[in-house]
C-alpha atoms as a PDB file:
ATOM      1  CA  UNK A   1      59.634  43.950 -27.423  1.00  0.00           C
ATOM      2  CA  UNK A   2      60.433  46.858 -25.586  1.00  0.00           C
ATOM      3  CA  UNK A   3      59.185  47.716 -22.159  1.00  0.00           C
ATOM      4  CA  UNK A   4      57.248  50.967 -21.569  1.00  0.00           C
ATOM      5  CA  UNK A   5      58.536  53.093 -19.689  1.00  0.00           C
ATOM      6  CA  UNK A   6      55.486  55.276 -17.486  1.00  0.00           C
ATOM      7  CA  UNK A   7      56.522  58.283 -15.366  1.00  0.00           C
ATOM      8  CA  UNK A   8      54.974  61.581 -13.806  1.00  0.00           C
ATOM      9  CA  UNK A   9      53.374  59.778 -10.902  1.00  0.00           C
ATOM     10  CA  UNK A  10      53.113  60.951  -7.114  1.00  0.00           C
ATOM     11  CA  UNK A  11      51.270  61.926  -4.712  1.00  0.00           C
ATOM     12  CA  UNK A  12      48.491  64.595  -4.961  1.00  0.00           C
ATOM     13  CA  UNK A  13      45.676  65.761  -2.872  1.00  0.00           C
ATOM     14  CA  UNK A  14      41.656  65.509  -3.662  1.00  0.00           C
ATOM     15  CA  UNK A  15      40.968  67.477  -6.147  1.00  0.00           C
ATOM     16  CA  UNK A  16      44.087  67.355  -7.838  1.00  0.00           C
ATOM     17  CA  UNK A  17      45.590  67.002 -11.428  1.00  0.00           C
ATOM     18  CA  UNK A  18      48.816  65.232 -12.462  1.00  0.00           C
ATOM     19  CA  UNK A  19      49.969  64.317 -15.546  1.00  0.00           C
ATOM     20  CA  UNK A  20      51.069  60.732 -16.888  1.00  0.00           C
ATOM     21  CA  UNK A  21      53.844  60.204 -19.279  1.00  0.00           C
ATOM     22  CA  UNK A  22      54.576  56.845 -20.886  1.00  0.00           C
ATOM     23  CA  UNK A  23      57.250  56.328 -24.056  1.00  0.00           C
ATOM     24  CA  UNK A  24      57.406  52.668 -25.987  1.00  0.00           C
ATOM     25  CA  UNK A  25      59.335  51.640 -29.068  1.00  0.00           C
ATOM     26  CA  UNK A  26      58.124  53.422 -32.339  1.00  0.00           C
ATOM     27  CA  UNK A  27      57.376  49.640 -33.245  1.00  0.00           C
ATOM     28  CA  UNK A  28      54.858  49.687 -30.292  1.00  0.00           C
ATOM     29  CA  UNK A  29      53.935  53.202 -30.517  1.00  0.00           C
ATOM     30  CA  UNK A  30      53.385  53.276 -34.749  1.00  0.00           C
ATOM     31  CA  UNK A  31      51.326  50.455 -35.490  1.00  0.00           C
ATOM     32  CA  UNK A  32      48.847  49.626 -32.397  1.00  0.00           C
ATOM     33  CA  UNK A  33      46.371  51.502 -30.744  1.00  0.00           C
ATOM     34  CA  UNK A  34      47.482  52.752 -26.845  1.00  0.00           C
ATOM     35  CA  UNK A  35      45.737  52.262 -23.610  1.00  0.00           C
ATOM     36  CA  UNK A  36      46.544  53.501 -20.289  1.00  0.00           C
ATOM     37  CA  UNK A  37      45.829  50.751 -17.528  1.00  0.00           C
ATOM     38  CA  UNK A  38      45.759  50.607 -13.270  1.00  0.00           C
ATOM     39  CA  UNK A  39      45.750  48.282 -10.854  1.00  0.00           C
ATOM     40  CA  UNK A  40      44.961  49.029  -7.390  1.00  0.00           C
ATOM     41  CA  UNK A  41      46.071  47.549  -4.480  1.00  0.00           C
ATOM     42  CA  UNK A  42      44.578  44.267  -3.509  1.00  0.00           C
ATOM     43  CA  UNK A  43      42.882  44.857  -7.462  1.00  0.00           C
ATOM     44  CA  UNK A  44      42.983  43.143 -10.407  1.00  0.00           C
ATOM     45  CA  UNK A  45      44.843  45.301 -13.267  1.00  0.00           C
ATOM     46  CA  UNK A  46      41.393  47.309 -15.455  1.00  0.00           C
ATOM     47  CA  UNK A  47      41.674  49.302 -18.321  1.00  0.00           C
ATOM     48  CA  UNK A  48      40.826  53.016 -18.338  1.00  0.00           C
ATOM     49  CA  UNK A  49      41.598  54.481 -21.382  1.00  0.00           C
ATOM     50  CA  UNK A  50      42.756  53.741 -25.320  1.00  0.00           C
ATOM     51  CA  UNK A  51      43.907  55.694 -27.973  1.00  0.00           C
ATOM     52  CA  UNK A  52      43.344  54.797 -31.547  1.00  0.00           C
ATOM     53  CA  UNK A  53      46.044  55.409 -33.791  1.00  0.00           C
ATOM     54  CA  UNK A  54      43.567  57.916 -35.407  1.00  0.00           C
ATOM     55  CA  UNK A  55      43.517  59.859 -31.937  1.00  0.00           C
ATOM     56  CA  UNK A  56      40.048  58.644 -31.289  1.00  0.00           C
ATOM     57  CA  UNK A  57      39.279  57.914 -27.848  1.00  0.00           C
ATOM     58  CA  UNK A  58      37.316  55.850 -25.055  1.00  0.00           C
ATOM     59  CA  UNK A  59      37.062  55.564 -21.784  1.00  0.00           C
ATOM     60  CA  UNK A  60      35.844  53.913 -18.764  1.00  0.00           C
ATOM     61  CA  UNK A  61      33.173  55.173 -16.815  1.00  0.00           C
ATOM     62  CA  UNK A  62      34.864  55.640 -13.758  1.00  0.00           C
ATOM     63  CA  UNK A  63      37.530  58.228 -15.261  1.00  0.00           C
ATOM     64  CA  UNK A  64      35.207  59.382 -18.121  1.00  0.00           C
ATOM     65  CA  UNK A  65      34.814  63.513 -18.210  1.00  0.00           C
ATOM     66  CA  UNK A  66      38.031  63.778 -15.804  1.00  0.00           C
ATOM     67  CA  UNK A  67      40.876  61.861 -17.191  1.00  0.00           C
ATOM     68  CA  UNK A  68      42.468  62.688 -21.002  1.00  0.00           C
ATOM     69  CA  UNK A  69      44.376  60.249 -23.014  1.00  0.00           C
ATOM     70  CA  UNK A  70      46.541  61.742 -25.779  1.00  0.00           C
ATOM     71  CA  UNK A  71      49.471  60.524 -28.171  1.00  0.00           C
ATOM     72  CA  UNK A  72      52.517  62.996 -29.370  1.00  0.00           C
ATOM     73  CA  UNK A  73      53.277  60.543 -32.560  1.00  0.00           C
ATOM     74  CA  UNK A  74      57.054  62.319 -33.306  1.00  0.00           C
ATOM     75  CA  UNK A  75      57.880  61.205 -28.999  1.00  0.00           C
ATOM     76  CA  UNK A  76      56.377  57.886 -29.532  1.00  0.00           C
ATOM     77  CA  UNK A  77      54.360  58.917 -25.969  1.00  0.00           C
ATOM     78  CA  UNK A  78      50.754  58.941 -24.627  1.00  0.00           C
ATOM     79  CA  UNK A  79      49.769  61.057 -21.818  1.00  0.00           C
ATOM     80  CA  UNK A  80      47.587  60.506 -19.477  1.00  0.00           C
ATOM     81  CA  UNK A  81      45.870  63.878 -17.866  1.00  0.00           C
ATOM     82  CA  UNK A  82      44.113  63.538 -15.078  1.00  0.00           C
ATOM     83  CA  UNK A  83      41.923  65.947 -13.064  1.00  0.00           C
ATOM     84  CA  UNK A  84      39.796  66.138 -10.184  1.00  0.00           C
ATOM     85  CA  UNK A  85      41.504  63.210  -8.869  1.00  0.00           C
ATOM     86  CA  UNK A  86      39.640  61.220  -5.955  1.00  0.00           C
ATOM     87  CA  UNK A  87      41.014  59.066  -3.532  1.00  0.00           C
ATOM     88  CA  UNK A  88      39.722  55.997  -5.253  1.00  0.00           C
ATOM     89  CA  UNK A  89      42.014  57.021  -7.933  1.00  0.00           C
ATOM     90  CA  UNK A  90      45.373  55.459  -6.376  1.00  0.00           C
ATOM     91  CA  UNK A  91      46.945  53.263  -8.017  1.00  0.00           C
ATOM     92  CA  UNK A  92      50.003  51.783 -10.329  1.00  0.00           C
ATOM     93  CA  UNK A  93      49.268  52.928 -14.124  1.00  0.00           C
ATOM     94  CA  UNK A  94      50.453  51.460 -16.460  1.00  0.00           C
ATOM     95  CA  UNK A  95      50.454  51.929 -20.222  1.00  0.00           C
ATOM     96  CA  UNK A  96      50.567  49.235 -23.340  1.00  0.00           C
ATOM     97  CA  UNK A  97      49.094  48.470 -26.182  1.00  0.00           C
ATOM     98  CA  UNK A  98      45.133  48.217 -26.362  1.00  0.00           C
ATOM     99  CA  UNK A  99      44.910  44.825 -27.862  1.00  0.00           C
ATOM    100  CA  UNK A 100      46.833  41.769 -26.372  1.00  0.00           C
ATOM    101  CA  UNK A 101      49.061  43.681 -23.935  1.00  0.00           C
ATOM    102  CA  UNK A 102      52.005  42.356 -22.578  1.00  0.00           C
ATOM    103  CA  UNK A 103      55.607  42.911 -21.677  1.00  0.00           C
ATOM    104  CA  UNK A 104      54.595  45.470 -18.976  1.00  0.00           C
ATOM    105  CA  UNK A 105      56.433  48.005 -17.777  1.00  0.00           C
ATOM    106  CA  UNK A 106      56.907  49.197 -14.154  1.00  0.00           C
ATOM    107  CA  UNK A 107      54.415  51.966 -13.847  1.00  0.00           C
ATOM    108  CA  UNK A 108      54.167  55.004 -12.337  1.00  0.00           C
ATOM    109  CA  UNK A 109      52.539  54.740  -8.496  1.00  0.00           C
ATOM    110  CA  UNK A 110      49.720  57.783  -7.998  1.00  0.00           C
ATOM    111  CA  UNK A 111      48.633  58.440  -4.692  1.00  0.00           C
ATOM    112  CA  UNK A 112      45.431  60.712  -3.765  1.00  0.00           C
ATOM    113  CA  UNK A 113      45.108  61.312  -0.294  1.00  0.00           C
ATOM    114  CA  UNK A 114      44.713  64.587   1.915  1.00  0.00           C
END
């Protein structure tokens, strides 16, 4: 199974936006519902988003009216768009696939600090 491969990470003031890429294998991408994940430092890894192959979507509650999860089928990608970040937003995200994850990728550090 191929790794994912997340990028677009960095570091960003309060307030900010950035915008998470992540590309899998068509075989990932095609037949299982996405999630974008994050771990924290010191933190166990949590989920924060999923994607349905159907483009439905859910949230948690601590990202839910300011982070966007979205899926470009023909790139095999998700996105991850995030806005009015807050420092308790920093982190290593991650993406997979909702249901039994594994094979994880390296992530994409995001840093939200003035």
């Amino acid at each position: 199974q191929v790794q994912p491969v997340e990028s677009g990470g960095g570091l960003v003031q309060p307030g900010g936006s950035l915008r998470l890429s992540c590309t899998t294998s068509r075989n990932n991408f095609g037949f299982n519902d996405m999630a974008w994940y994050r771990q924290a430092p010191g933190k166990q890894r949590d989920w924060i988003a999923t994607i349905a192959r159907r483009a439905n979507t859910n949230y948690a509650d601590s990202v839910k009216g300011r982070f966007t999860i979205s899926r470009d089928s023909a790139r095999n990608t998700v996105y991850l768009q995030m806005n009015s970040l807050k420092p308790e937003d920093t982190a290593v995200y991650y993406c997979n696939t909702a249901n039994f994850p594994s094979n994880w990728g390296q992530g994409t550090q995001v840093t939200v600090s003035s």
